[in-house]
Protein backbone atom coordinates (compact mmCIF):
# COMPACT_ATOMS: atom_id res chain seq x y z
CA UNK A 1 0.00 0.00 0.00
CA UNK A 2 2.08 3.15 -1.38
CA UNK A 3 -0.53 6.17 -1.18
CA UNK A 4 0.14 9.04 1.73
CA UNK A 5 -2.86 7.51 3.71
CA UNK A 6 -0.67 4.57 4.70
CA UNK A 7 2.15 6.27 6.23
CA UNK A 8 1.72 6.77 9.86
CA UNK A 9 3.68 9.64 10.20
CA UNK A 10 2.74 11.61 6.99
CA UNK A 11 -1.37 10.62 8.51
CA UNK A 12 -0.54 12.11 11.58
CA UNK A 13 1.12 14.98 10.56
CA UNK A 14 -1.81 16.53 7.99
CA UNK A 15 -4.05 15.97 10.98
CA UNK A 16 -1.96 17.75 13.44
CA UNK A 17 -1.30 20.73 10.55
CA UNK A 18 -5.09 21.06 10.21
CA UNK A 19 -6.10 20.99 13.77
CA UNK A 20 -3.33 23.75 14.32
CA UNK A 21 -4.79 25.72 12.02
CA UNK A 22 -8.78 25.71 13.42
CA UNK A 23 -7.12 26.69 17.05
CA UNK A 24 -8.06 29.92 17.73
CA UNK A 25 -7.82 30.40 22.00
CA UNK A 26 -5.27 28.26 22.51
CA UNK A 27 -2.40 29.88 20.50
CA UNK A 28 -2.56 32.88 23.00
CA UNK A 29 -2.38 31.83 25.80
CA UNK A 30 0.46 30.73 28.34
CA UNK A 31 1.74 27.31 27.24
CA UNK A 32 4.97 27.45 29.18
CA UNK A 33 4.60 24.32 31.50
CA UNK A 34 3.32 21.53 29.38
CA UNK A 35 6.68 20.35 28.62
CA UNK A 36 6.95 19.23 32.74
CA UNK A 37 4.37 16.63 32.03
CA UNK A 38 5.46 13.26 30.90
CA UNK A 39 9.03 13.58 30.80
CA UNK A 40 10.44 10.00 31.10
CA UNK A 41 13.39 11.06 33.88
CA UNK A 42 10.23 12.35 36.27
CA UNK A 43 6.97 11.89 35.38
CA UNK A 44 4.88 14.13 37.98
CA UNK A 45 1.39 12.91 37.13
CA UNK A 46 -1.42 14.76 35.77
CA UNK A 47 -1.12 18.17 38.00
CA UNK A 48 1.28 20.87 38.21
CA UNK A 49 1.03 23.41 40.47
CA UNK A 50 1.71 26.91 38.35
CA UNK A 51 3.71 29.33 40.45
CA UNK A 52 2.31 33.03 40.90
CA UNK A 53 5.41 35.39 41.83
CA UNK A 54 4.80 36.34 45.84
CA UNK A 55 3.71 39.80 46.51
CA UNK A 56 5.32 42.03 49.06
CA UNK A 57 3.47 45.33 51.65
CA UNK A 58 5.49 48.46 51.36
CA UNK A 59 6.48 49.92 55.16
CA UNK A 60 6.75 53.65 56.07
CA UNK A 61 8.81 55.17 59.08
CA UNK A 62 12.48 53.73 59.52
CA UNK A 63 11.51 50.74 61.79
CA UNK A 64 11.71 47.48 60.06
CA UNK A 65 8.83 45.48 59.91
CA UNK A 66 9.31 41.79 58.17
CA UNK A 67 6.67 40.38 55.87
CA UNK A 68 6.09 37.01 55.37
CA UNK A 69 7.41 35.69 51.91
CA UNK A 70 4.36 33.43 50.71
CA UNK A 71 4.61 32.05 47.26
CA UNK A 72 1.17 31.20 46.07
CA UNK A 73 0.24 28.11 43.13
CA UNK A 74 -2.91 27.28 40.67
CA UNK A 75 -3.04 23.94 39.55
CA UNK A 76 -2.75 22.58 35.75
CA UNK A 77 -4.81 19.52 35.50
CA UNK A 78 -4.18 17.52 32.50
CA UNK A 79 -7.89 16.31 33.02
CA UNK A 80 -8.91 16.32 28.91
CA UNK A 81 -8.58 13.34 26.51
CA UNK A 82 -10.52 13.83 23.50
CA UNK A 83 -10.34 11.83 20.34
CA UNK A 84 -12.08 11.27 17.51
CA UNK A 85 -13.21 7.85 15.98
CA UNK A 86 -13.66 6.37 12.53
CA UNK A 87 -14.43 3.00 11.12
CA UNK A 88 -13.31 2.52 7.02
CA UNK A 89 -13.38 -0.82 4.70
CA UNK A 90 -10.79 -1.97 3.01
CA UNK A 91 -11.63 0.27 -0.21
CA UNK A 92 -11.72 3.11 1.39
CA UNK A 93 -7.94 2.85 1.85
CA UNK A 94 -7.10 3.19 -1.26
CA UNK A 95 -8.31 6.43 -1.60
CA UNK A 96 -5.36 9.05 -2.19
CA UNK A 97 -4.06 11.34 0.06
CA UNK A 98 -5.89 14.28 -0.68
CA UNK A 99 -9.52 13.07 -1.06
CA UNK A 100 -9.26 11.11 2.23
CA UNK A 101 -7.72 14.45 3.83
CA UNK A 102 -10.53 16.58 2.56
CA UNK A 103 -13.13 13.57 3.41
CA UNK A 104 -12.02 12.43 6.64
CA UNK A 105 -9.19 14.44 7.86
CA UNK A 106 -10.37 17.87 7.78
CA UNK A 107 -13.61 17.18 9.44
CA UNK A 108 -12.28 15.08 12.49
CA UNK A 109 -9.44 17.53 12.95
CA UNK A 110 -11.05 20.68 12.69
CA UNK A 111 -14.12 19.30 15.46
CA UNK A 112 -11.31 18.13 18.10
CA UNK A 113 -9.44 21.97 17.12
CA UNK A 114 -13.09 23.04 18.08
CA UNK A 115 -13.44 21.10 21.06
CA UNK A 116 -9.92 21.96 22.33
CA UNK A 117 -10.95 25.82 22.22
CA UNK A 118 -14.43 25.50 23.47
CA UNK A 119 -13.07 23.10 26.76
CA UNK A 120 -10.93 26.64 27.15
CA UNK A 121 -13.58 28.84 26.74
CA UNK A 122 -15.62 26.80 29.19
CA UNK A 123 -12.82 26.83 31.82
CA UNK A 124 -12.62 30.63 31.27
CA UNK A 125 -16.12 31.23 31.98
CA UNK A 126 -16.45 29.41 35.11
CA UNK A 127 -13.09 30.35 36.43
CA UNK A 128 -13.60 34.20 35.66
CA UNK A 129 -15.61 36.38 38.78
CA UNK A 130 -15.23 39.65 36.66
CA UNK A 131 -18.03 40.49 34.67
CA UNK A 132 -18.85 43.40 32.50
CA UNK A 133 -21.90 44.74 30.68
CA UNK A 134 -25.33 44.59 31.72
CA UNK A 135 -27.35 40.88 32.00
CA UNK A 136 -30.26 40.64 28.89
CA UNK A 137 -28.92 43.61 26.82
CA UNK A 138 -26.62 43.11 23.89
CA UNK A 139 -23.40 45.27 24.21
CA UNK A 140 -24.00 47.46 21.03
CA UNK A 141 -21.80 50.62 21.31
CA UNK A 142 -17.67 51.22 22.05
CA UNK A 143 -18.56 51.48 25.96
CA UNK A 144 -19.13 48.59 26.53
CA UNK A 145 -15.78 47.83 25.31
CA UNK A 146 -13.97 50.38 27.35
CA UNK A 147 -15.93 49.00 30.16
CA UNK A 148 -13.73 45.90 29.97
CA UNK A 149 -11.00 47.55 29.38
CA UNK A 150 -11.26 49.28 32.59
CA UNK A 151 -12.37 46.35 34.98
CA UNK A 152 -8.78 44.96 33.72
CA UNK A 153 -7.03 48.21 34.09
CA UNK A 154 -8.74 47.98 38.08
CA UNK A 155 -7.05 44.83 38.09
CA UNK A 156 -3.65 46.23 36.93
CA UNK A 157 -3.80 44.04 33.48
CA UNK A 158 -0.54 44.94 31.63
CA UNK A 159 -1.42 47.02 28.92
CA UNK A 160 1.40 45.34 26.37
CA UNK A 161 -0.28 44.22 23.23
CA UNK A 162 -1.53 41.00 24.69
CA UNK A 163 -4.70 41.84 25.43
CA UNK A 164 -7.39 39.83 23.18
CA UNK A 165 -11.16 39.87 23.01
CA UNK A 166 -13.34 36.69 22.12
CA UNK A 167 -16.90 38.21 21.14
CA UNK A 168 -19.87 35.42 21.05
CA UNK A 169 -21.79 35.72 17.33
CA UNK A 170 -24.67 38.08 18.89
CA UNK A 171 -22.33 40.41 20.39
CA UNK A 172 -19.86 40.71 17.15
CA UNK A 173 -23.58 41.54 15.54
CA UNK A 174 -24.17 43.72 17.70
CA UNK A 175 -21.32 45.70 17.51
CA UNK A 176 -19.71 45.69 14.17
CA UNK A 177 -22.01 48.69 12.43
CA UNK A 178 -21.61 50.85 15.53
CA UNK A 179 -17.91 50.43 16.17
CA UNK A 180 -16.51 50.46 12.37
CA UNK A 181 -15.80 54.34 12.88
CA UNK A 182 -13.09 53.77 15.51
CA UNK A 183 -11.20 52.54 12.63
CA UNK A 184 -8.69 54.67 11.02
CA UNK A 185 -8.12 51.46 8.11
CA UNK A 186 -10.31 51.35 6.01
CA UNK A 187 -9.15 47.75 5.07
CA UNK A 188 -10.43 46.69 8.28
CA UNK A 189 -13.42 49.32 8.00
CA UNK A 190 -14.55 47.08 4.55
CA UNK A 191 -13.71 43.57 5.92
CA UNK A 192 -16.12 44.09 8.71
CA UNK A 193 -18.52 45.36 6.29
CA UNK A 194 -17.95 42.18 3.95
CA UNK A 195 -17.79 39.55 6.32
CA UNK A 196 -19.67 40.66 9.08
CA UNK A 197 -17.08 40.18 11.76
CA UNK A 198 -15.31 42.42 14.08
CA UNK A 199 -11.75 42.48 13.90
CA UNK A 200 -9.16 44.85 15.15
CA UNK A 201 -5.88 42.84 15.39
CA UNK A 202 -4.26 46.38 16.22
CA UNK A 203 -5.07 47.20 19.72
CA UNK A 204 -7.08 50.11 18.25
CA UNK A 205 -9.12 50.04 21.46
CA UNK A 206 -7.02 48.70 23.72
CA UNK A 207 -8.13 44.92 22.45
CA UNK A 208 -7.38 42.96 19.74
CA UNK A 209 -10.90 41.59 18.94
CA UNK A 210 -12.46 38.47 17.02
CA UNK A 211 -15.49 36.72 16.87
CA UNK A 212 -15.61 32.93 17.87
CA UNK A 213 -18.27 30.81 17.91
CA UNK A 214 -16.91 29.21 20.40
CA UNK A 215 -17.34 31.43 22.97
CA UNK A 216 -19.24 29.79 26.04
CA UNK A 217 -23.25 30.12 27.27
CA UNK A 218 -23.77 30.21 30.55
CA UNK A 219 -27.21 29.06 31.94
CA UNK A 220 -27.80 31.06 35.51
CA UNK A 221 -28.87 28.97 38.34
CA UNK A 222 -32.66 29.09 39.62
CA UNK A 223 -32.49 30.88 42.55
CA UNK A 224 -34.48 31.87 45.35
CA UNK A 225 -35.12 33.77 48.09
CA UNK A 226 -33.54 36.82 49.47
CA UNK A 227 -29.95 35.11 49.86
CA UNK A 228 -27.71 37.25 52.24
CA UNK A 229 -24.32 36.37 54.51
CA UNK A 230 -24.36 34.11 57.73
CA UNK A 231 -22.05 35.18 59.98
CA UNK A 232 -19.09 37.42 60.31
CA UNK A 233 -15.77 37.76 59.65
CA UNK A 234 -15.84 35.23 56.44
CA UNK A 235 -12.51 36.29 55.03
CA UNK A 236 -8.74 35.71 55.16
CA UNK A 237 -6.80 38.37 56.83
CA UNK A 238 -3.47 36.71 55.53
CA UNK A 239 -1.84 34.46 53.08
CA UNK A 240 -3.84 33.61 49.92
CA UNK A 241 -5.71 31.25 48.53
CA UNK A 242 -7.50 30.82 44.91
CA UNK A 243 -11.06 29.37 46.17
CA UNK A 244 -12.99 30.64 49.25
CA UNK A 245 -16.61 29.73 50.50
CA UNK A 246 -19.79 31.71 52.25
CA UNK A 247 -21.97 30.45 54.75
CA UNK A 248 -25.29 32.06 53.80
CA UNK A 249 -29.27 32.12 54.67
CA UNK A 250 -32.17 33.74 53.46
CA UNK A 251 -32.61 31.49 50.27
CA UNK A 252 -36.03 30.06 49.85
CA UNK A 253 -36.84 27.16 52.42
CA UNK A 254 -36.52 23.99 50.57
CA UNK A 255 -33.71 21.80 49.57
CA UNK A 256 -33.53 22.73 45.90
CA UNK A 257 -30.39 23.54 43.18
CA UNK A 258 -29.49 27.46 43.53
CA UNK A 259 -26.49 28.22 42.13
CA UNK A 260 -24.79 26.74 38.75
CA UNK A 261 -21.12 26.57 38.04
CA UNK A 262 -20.47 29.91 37.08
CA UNK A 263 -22.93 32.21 37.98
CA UNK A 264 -21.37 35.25 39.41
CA UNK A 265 -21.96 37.52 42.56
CA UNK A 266 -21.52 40.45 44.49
CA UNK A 267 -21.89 41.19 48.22
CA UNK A 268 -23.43 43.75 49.87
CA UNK A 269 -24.75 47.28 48.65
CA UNK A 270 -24.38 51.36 50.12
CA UNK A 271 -22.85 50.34 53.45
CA UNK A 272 -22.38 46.82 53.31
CA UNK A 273 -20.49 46.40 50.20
CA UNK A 274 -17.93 44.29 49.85
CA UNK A 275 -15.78 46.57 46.57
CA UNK A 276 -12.56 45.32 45.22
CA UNK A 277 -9.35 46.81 45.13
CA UNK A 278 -6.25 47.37 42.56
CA UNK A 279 -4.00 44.35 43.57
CA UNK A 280 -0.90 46.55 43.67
CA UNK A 281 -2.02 50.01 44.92
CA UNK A 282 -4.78 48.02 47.19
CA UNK A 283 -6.45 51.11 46.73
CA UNK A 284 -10.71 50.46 46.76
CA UNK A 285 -11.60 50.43 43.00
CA UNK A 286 -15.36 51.64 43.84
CA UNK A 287 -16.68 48.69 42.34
CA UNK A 288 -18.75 45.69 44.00
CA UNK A 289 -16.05 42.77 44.36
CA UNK A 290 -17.58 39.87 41.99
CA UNK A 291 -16.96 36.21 42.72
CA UNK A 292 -17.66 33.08 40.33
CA UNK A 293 -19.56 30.16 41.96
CA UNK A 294 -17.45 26.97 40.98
CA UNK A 295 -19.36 23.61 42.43
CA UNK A 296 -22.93 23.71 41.90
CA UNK A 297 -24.87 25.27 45.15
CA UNK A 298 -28.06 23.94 46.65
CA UNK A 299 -29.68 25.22 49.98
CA UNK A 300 -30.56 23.04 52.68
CA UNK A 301 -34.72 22.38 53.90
CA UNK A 302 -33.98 25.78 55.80
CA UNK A 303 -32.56 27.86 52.63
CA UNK A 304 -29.01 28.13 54.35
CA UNK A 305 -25.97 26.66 52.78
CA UNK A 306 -22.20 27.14 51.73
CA UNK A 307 -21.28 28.37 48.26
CA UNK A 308 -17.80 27.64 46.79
CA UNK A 309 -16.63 30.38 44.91
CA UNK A 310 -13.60 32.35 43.38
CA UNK A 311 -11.65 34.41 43.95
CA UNK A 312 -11.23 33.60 47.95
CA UNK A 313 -12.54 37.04 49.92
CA UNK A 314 -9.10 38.26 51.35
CA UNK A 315 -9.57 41.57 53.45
CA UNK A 316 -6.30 42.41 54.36
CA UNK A 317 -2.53 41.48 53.47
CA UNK A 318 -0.18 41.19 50.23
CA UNK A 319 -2.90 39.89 48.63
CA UNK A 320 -6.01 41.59 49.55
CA UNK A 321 -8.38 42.03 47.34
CA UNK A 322 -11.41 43.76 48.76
CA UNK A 323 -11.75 47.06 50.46
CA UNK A 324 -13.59 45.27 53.37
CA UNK A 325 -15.15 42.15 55.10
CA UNK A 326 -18.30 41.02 54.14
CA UNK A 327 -21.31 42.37 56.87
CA UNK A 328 -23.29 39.15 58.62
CA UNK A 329 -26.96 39.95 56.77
CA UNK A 330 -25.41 41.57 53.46
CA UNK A 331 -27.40 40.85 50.63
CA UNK A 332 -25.96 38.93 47.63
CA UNK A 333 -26.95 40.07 44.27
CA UNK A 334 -26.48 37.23 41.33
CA UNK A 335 -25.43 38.60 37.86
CA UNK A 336 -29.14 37.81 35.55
CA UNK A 337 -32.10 36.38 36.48
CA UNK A 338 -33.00 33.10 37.38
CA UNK A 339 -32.28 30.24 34.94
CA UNK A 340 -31.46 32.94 32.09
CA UNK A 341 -29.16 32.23 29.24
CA UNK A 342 -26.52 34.79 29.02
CA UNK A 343 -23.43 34.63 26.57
CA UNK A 344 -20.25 35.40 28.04
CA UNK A 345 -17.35 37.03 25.62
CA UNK A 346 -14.16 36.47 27.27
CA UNK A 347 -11.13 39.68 27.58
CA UNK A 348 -7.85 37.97 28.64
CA UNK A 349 -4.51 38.36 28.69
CA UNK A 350 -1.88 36.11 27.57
CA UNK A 351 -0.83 35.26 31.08
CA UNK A 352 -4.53 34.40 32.55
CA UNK A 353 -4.50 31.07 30.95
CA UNK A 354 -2.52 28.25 30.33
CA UNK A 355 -2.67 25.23 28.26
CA UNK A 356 -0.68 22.25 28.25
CA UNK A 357 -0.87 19.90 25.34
CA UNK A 358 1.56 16.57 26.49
CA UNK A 359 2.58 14.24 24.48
CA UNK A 360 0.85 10.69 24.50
CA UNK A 361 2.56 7.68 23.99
CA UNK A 362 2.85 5.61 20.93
CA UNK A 363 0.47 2.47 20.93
CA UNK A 364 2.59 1.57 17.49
CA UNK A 365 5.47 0.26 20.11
CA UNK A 366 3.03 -1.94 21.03
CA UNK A 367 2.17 -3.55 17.62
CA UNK A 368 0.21 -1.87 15.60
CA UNK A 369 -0.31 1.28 13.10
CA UNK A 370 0.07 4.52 14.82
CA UNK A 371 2.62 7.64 15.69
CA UNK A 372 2.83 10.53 17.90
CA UNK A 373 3.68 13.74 16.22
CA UNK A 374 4.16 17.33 17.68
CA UNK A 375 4.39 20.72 16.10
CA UNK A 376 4.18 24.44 17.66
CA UNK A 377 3.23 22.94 20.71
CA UNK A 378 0.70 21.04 20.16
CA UNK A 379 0.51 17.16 19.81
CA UNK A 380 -1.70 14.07 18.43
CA UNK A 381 -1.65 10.51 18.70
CA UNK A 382 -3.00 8.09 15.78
CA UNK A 383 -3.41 4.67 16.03
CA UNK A 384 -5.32 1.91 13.85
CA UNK A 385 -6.47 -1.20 14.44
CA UNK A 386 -8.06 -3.81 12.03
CA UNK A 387 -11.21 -6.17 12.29
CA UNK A 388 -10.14 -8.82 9.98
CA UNK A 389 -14.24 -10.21 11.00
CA UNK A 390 -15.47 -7.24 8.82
CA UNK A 391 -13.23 -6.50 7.03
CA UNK A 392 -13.07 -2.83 8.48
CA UNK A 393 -10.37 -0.62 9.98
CA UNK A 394 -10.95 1.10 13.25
CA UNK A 395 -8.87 4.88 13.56
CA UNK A 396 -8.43 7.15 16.81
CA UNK A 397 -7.26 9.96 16.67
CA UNK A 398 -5.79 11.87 20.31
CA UNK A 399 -5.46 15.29 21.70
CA UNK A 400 -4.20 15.04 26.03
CA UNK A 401 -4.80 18.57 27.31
CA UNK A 402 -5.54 20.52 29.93
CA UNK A 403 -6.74 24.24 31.10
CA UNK A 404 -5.97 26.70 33.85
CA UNK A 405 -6.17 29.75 35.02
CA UNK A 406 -3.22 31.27 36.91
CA UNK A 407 -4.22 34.45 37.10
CA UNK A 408 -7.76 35.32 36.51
CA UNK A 409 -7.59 38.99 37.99
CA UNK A 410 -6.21 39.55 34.28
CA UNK A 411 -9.26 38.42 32.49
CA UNK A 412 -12.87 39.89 32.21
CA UNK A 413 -15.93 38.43 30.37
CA UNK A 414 -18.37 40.58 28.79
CA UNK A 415 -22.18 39.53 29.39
CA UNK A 416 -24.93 39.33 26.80
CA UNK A 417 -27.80 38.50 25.70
């Protein structure tokens, strides 16, 4: 058998090139560590703890007053194998290289490129507690877009050229006829006019902006009740951590599901709110603190329970983040309404996530018809396996991966309808 299809590598290899080529969130972002994971001289499993640099409080007066050095970590979970599967007959391997690639490659490669990017966007939406824009109304003029670019300027996002926007299809909609004028080119003026989709690859606005339809939905929770705080003093007052929880009451009295995996939240209002603050200056930002729920939340026969959330509430410190503690009896206030559908366009930049695409071993040193390949960072297994019963051929085709966000404070999602 002589044609292209039959050659492991050369198989593996057009896959990988087209797969490459349909990633769109995953070639910027942080991809710094995957190389730790499956080395053969240490093999450290399928987590790695990503290492934020420590933060420091600056003293006044000439007495010296030591601060604790405390190095903080986010785990990378390699917790993704996707693949995709195909049976062929015998004749269909004689087809030549370039109608099987455009039959049978292309598809399967471009749907796991897909997957790859929507598993991101997914992780990015539930790992995210900033939120911009207003729930049920369709950002549709430029300030909505400085809006995000000033919940990560609170956040002291680097302005460097590494800020991106991913707008959902409703949003680009939106925006594209009311946003061309911003535009000094009027190359990019006309290809938003002909196509129908924002793009500003030139930080016009602070963003370099694209429309994915893989941007995530997010389905709010149902509710219920007039949920408010439980108790005092809920916060750290030093160290750090990534996830926190709230022991709260007030929800309605029944043991029912409130909260889904990330709805977002703020606590407190006039006097009892709980506002962020700049994580360098620590100075308050003005602006309600907003945390992402991350385990699904249901209230006890009594309406009280414990939600799980991020960012953990840290009140004082290096790494404080909000102006204040959170009041027993402070009212929480969820982003939409109950069980509302809400798209969520993601702001990042390149440091707020990181993926790590490993390298899988070969099942061809087993026996067998297969090979690992790896290109710009990214890697696929292939491996084929004949039913001599049916005379059929059974092909996989691997992606191991895995998402995380290391520092979320530098991304923002934009709500929508």
């Amino acid at each position: 058998m002589s044609n292209g299809f039959q050659n492991p590598v050369m198989y593996t290899d057009e896959t990988l090139r087209v797969l490459e080529n349909n990633i769109v969130l995953g070639k910027h972002v942080s991809r710094k560590h995957q190389m730790e994971f499956g080395k053969d001289s240490m093999k450290i499993g399928d987590t790695l703890n990503i290492r934020r640099p420590a933060k420091v409080t600056v003293n006044s007066g000439a007495t010296f007053t030591a601060v604790d050095y405390t190095e903080t970590s986010v785990p990378l979970v390699i917790s993704n194998q996707r693949h995709v599967d195909n049976t062929f007959t015998s004749k269909e391997l004689t087809l030549n290289m370039q109608d099987f690639s455009d039959r049978v490659i292309k598809p399967g490669a471009i749907q796991l490129a897909q997957q790859i990017d929507i598993d991101g966007y997914i992780n990015a939406k539930n790992t995210v507690g900033a939120l911009s824009g207003t729930p049920a109304t369709a950002p549709n003029n430029v300030s909505f877009l400085f809006g995000v670019g000033k919940t990560m300027d609170d956040f002291s996002t680097p302005r460097d050229g590494q800020r991106r926007l991913a707008l959902d299809q409703g949003t680009n909609a939106s925006l594209v006829a009311s946003i061309t004028g911003f535009f000094n080119s009027q190359n990019l003026v006309g290809k938003q006019y002909e196509d129908g989709i924002f793009v500003d690859a030139t930080n016009t606005i602070g963003l370099k902006i694209a429309m994915s339809q893989n941007v995530a939905r997010h389905t709010v929770g149902p509710q219920g009740g007039t949920p408010a705080v439980s108790g005092a003093s809920q916060s750290l007052t030093a160290g750090w951590a990534n996830t926190g929880t709230l022991i709260t009451s007030g929800w309605t009295a029944a043991a029912a599901s409130r909260l889904n995996v990330g709805d977002v939240f703020t606590i407190g209002s006039a006097g009892t709110a709980v506002n962020s603050v700049n994580p360098v200056t620590h100075q308050n930002t003005g602006q309600l603190m907003q945390f992402v729920v991350t385990t699904a939340f249901s209230s006890d026969a009594s309406g009280n329970g414990t939600i799980s959330f991020t960012p953990a509430i840290i009140s004082a410190g290096p790494f404080q983040n909000v102006a204040s503690v959170p009041a027993s009896g402070a009212l929480l206030a969820i982003a939409g309404a109950a069980n509302a559908i809400q798209s969520r366009s993601i702001a990042w930049h390149y440091d707020a996530f990181e993926l790590a695409v490993v390298k899988m071993v070969d099942l061809a040193e087993f026996g067998g018809w297969g090979s690992v390949r790896s290109q710009n960072g990214f890697s696929l297994r292939v491996f084929r396996q004949a039913a001599i019963s049916s005379d059929t051929v059974g092909n996989r085709t691997d992606a191991l991966y895995g998402w995380s966000t290391p520092y979320q404070e530098q991304a923002c999602q934009l709500v929508g309808t």
